[in-house]
PDB file of N, CA and C in Angstrom:
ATOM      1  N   UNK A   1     -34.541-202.515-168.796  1.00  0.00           N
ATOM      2  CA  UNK A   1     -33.843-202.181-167.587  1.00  0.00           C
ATOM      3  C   UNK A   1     -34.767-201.416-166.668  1.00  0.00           C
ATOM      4  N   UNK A   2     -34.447-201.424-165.150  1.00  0.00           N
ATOM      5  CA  UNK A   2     -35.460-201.058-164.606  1.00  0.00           C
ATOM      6  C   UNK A   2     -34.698-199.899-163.565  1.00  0.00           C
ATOM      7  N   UNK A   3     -35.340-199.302-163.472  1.00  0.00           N
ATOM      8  CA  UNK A   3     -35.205-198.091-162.299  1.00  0.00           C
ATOM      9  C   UNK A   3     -34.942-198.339-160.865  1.00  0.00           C
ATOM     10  N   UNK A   4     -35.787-199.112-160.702  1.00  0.00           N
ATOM     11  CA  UNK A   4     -36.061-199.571-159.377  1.00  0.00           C
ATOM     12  C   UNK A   4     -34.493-200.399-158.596  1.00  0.00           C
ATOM     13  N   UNK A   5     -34.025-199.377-157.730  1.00  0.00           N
ATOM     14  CA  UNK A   5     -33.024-200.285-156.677  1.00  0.00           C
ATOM     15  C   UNK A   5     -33.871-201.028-155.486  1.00  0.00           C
ATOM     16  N   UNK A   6     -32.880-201.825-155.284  1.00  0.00           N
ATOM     17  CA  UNK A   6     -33.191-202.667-153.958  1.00  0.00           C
ATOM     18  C   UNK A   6     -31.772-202.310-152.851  1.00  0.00           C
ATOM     19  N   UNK A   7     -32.660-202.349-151.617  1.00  0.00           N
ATOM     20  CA  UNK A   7     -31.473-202.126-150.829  1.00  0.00           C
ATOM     21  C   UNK A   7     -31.102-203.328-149.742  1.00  0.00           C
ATOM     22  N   UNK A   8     -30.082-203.882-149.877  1.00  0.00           N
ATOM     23  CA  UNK A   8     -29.709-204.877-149.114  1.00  0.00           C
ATOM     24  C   UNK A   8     -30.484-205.270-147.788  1.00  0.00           C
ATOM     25  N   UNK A   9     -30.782-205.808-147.034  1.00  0.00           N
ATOM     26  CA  UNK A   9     -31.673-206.142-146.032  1.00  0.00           C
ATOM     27  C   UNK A   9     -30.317-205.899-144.821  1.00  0.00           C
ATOM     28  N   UNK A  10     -30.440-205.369-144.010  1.00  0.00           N
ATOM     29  CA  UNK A  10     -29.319-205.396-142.699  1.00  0.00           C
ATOM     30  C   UNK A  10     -29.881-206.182-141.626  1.00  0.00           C
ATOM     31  N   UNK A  11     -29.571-207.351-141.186  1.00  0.00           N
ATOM     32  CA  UNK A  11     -30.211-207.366-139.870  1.00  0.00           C
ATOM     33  C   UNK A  11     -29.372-206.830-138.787  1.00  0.00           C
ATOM     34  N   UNK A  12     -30.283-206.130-137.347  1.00  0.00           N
ATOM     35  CA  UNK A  12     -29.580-205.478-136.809  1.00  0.00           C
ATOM     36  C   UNK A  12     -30.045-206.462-135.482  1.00  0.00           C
ATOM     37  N   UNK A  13     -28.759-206.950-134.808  1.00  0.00           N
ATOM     38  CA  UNK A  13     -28.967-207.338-133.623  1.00  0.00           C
ATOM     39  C   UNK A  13     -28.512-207.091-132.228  1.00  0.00           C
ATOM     40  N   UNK A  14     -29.555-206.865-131.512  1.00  0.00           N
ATOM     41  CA  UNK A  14     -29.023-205.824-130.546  1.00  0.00           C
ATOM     42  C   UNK A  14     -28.473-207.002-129.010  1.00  0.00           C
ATOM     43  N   UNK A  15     -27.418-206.657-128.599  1.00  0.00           N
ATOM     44  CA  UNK A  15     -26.935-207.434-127.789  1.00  0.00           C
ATOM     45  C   UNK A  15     -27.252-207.239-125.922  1.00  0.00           C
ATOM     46  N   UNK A  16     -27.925-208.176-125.677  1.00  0.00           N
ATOM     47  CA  UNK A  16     -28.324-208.121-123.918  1.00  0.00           C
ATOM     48  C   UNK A  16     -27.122-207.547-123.212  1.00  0.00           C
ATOM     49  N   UNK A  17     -26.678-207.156-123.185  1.00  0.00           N
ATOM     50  CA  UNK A  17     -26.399-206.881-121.379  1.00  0.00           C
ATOM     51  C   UNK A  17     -26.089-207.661-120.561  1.00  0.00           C
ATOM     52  N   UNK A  18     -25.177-207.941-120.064  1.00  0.00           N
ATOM     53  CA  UNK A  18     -25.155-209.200-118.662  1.00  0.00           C
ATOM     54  C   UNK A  18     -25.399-208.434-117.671  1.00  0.00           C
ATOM     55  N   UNK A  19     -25.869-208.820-116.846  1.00  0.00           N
ATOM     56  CA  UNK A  19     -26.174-207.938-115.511  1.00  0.00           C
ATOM     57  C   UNK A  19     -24.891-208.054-114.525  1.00  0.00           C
ATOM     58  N   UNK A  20     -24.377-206.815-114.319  1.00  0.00           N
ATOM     59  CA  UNK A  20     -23.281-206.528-113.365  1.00  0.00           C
ATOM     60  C   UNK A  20     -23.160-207.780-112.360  1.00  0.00           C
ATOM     61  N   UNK A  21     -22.151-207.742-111.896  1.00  0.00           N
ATOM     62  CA  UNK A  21     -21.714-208.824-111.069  1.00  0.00           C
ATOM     63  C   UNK A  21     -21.767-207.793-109.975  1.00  0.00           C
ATOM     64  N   UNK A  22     -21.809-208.491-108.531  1.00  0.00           N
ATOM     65  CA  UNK A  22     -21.940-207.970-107.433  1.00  0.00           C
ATOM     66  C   UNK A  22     -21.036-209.004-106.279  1.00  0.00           C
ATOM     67  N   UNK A  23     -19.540-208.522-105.547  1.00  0.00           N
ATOM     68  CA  UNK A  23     -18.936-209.303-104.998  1.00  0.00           C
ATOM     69  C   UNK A  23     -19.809-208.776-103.143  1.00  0.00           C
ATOM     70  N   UNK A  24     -19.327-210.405-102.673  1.00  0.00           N
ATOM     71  CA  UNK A  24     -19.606-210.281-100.890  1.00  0.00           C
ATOM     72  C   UNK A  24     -18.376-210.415-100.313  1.00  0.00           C
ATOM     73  N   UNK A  25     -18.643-209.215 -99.638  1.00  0.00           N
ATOM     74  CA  UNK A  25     -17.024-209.465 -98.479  1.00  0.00           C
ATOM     75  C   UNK A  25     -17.763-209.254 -97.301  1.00  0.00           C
ATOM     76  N   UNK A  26     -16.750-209.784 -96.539  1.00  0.00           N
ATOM     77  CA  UNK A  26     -17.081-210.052 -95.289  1.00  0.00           C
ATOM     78  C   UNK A  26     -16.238-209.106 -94.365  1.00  0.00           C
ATOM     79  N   UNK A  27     -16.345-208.312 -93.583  1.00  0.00           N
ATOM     80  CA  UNK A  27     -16.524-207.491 -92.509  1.00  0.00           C
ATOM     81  C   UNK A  27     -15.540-207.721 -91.449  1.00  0.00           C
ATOM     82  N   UNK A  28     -14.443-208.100 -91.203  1.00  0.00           N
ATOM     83  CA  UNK A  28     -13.713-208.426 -90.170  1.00  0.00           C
ATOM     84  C   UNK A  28     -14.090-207.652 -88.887  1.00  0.00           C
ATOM     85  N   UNK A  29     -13.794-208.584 -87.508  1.00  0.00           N
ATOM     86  CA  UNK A  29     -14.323-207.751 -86.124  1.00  0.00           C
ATOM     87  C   UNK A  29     -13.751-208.344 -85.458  1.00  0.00           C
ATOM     88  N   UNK A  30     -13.825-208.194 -84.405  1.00  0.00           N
ATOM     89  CA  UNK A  30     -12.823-208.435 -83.166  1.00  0.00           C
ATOM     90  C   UNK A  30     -13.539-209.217 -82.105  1.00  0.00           C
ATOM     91  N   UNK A  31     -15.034-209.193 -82.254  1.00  0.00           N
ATOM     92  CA  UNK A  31     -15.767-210.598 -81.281  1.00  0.00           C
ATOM     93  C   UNK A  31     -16.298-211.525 -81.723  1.00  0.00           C
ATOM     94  N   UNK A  32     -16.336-211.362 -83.289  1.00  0.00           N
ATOM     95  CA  UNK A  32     -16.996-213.005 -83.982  1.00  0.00           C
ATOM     96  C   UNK A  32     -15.867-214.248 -83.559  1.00  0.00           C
ATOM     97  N   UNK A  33     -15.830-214.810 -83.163  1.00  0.00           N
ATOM     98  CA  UNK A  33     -15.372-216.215 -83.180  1.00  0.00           C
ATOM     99  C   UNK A  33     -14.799-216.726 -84.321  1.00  0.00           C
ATOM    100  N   UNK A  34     -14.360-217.372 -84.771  1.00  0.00           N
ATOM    101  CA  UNK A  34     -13.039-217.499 -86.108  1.00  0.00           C
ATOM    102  C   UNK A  34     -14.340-218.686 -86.501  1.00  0.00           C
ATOM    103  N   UNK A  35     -14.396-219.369 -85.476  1.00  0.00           N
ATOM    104  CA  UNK A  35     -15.204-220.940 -85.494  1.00  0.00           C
ATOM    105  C   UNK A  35     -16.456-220.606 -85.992  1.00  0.00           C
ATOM    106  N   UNK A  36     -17.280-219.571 -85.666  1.00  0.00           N
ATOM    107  CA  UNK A  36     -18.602-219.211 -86.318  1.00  0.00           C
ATOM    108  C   UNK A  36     -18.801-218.728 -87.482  1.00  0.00           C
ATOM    109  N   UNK A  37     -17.215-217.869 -87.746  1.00  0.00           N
ATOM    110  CA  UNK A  37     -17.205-217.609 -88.792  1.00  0.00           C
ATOM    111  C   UNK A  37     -17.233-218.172 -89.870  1.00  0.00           C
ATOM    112  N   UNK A  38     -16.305-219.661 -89.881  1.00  0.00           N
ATOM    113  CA  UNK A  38     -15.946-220.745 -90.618  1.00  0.00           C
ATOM    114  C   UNK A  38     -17.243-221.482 -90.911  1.00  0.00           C
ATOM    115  N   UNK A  39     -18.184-221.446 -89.628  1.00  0.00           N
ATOM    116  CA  UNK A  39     -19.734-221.776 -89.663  1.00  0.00           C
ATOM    117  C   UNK A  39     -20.011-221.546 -90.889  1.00  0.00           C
ATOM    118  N   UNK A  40     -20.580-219.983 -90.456  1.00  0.00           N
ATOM    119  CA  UNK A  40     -21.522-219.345 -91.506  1.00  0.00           C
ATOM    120  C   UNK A  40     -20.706-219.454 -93.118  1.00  0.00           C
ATOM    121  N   UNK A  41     -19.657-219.114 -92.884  1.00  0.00           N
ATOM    122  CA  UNK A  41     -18.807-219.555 -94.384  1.00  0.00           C
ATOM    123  C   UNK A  41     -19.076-220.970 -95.552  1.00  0.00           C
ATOM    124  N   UNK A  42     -18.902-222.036 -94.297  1.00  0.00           N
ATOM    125  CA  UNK A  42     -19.906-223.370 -94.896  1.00  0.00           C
ATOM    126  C   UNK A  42     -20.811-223.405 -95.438  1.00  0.00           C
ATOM    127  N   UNK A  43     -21.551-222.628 -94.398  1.00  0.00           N
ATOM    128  CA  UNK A  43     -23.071-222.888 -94.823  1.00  0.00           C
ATOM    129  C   UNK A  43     -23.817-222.102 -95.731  1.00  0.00           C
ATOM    130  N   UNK A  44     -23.333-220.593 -95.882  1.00  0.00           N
ATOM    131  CA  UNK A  44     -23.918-219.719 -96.927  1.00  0.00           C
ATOM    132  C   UNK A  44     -23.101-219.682 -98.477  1.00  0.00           C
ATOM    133  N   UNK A  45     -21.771-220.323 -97.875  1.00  0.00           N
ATOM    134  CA  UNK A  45     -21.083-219.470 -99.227  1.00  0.00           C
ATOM    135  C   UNK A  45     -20.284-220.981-100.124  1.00  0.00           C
ATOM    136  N   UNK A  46     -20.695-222.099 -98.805  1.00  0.00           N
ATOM    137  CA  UNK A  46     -19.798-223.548 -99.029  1.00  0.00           C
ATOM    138  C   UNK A  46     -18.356-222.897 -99.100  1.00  0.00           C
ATOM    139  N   UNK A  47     -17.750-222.407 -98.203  1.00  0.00           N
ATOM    140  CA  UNK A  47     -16.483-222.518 -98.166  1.00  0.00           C
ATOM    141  C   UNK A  47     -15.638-222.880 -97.165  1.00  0.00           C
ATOM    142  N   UNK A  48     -14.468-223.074 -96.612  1.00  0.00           N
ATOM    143  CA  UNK A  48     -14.070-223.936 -95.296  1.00  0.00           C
ATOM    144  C   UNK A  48     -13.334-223.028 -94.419  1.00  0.00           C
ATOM    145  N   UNK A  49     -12.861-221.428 -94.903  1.00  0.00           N
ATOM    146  CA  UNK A  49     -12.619-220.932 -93.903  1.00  0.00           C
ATOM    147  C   UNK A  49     -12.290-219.286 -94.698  1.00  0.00           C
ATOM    148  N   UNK A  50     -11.389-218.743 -93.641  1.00  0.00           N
ATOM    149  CA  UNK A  50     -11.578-217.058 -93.979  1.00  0.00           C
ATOM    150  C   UNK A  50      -9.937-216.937 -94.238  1.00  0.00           C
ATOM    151  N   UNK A  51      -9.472-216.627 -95.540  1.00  0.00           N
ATOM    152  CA  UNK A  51      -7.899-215.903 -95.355  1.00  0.00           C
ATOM    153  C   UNK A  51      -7.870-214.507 -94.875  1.00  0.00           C
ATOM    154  N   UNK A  52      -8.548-214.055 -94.115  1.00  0.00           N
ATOM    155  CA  UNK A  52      -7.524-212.570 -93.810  1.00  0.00           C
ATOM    156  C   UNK A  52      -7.531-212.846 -92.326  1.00  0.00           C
ATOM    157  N   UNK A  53      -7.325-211.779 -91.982  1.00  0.00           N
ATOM    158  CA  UNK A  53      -6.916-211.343 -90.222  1.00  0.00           C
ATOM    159  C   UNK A  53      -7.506-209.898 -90.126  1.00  0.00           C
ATOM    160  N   UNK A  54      -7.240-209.163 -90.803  1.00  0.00           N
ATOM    161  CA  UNK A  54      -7.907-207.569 -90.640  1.00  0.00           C
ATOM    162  C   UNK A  54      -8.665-207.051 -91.505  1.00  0.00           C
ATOM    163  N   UNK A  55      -9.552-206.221 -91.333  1.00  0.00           N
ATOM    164  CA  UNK A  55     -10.315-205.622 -92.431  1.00  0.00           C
ATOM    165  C   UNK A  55     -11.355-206.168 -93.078  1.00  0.00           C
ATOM    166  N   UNK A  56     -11.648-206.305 -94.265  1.00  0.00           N
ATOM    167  CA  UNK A  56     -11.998-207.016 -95.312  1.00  0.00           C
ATOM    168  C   UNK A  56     -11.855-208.541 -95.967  1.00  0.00           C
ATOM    169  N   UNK A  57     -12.584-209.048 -96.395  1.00  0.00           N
ATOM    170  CA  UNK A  57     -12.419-210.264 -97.196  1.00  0.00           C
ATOM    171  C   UNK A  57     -13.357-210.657 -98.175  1.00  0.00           C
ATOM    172  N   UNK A  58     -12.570-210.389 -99.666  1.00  0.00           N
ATOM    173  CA  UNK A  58     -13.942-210.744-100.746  1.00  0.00           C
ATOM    174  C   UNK A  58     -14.410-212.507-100.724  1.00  0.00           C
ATOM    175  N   UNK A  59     -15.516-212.592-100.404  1.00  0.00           N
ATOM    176  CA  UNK A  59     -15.574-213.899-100.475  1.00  0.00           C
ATOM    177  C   UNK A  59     -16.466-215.065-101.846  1.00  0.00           C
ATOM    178  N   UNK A  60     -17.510-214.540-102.712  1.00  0.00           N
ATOM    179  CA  UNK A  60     -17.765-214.957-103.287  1.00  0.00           C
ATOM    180  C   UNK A  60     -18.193-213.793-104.574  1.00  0.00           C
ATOM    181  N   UNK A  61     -18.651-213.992-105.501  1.00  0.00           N
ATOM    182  CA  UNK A  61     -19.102-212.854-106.664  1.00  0.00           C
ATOM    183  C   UNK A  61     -20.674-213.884-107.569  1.00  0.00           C
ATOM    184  N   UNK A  62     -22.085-213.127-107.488  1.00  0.00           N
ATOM    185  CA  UNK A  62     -23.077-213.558-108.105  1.00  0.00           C
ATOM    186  C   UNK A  62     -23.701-212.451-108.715  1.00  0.00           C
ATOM    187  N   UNK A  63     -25.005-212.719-108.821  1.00  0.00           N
ATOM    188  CA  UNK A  63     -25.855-211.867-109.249  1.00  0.00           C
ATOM    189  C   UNK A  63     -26.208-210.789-108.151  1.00  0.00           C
ATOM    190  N   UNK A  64     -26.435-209.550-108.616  1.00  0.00           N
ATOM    191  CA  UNK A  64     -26.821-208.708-107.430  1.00  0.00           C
ATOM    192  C   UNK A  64     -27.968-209.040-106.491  1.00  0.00           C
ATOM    193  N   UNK A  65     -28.810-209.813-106.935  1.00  0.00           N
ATOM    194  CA  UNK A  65     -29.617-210.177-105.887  1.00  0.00           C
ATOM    195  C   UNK A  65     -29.384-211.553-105.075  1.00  0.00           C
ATOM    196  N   UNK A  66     -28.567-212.347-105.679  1.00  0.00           N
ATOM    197  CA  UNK A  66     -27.943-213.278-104.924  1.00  0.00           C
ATOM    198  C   UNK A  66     -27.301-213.185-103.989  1.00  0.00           C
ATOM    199  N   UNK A  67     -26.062-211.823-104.373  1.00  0.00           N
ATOM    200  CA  UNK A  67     -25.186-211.200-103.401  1.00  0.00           C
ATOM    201  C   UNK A  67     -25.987-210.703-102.206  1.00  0.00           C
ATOM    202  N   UNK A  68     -26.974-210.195-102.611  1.00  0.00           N
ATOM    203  CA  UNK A  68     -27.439-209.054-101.461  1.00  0.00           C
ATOM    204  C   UNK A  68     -28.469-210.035-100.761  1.00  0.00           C
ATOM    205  N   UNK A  69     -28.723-211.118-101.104  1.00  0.00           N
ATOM    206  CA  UNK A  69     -29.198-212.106-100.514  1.00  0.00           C
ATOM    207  C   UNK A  69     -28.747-212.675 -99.325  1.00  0.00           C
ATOM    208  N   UNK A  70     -27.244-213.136-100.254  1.00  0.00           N
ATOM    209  CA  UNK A  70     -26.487-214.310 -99.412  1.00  0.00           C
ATOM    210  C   UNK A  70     -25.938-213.666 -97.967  1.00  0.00           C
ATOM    211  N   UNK A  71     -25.575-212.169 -98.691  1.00  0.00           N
ATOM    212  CA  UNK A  71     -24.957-211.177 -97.467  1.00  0.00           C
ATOM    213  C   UNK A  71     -25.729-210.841 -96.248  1.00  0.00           C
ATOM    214  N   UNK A  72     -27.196-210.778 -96.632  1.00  0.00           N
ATOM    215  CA  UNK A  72     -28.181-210.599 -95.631  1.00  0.00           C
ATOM    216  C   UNK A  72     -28.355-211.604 -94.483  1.00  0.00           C
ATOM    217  N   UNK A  73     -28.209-212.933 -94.834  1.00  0.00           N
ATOM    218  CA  UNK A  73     -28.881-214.231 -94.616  1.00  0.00           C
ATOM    219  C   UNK A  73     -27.516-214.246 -93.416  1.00  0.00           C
ATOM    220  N   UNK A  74     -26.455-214.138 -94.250  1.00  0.00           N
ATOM    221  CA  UNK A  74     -24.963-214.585 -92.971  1.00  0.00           C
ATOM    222  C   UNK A  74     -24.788-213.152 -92.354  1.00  0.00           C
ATOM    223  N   UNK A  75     -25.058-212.054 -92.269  1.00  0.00           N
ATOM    224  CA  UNK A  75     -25.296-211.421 -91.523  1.00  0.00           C
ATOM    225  C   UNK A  75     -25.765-211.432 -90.521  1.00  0.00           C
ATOM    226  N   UNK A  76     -27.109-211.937 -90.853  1.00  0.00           N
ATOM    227  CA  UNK A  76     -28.630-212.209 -89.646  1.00  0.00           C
ATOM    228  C   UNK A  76     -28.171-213.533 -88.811  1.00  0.00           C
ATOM    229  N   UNK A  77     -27.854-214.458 -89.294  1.00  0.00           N
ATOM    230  CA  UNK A  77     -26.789-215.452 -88.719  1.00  0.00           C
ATOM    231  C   UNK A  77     -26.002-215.397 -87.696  1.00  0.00           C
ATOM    232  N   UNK A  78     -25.028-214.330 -87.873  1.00  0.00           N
ATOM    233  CA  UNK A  78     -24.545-213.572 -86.554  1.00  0.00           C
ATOM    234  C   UNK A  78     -25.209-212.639 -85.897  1.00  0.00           C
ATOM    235  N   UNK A  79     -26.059-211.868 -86.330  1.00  0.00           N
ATOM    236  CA  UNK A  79     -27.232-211.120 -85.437  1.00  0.00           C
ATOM    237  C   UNK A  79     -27.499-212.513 -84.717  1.00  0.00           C
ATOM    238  N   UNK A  80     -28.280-213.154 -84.985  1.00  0.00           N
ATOM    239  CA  UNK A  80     -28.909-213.915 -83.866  1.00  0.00           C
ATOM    240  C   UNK A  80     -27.978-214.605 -82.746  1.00  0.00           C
ATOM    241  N   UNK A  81     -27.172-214.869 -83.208  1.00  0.00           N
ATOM    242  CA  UNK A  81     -25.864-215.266 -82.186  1.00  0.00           C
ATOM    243  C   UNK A  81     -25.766-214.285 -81.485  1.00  0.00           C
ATOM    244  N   UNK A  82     -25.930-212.789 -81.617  1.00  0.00           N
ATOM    245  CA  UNK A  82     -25.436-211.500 -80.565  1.00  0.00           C
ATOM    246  C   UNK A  82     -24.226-211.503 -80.522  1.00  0.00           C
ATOM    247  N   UNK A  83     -23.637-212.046 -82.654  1.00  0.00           N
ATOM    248  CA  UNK A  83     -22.264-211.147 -83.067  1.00  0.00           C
ATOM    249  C   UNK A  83     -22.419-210.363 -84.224  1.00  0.00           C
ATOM    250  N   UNK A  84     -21.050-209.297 -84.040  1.00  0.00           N
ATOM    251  CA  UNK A  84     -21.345-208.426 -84.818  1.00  0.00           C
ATOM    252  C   UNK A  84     -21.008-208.254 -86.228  1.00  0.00           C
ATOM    253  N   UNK A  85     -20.773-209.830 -86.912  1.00  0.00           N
ATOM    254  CA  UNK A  85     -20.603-210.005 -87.680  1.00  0.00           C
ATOM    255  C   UNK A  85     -21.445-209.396 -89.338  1.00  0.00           C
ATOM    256  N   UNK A  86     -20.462-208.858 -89.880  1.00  0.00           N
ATOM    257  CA  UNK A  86     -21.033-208.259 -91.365  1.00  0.00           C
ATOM    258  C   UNK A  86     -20.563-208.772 -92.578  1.00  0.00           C
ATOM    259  N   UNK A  87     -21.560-208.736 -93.272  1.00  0.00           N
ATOM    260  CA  UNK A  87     -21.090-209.288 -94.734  1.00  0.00           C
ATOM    261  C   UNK A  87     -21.814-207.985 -95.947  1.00  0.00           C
ATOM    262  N   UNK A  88     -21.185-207.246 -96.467  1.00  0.00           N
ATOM    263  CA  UNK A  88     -21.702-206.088 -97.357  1.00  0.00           C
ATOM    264  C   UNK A  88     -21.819-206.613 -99.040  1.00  0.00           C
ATOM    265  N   UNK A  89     -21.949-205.876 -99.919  1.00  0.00           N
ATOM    266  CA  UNK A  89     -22.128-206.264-101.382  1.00  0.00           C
ATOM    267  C   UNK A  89     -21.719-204.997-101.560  1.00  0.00           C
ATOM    268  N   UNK A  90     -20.560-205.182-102.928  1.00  0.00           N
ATOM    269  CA  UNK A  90     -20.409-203.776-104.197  1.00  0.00           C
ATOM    270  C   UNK A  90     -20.230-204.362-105.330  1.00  0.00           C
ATOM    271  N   UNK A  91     -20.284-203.654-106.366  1.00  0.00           N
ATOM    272  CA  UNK A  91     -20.547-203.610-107.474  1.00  0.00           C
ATOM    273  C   UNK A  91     -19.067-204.369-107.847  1.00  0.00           C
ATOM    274  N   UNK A  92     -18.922-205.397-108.771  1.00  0.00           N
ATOM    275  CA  UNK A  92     -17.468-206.242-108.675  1.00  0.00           C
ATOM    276  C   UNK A  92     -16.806-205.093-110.281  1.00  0.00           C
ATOM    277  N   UNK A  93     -15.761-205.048-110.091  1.00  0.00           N
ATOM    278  CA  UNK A  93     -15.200-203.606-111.509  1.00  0.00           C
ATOM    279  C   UNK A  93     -14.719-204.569-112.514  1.00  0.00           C
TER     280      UNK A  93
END
């Protein structure tokens, strides 16, 4: 008989992380055009139009640098038009 124990082998596996999601809403205002809006909606986010009327509107959810991408791009979109259209990014809960 022998002295000697052995101790079971554990493997330990450590689990990634998904990287936070980051939602884009869009900025409601009172001189963008509904029609430009629906524009830029197409074209950055492929969608066909805006449900709100006041305030806020979440419109899509990606990666944080996608978000803060996509938000930039349809932002600048209406900058160049000379509207004051905004699109922000937060952290989606």
């Amino acid at each position: 008989m022998s002295d000697v124990t052995t101790k079971p082998r554990i493997k330990v596996r450590s689990k990634a992380e998904r990287p936070r999601l980051h939602k884009v809403i869009q900025v409601n205002d009172d001189h963008t055009p509904r029609e430009f809006v629906v524009t830029v909606l197409k074209a950055e986010y492929r969608m066909s139009q805006t449900a709100h009327q006041r305030g806020t509107c979440d419109v899509a959810v990606y990666a944080r640098d996608v978000a803060e991408t996509k938000a930039m791009r349809a932002t600048e979109a209406g900058r160049s038009k000379g509207y004051p259209l905004t699109f922000t990014t937060e952290p989606e809960e």
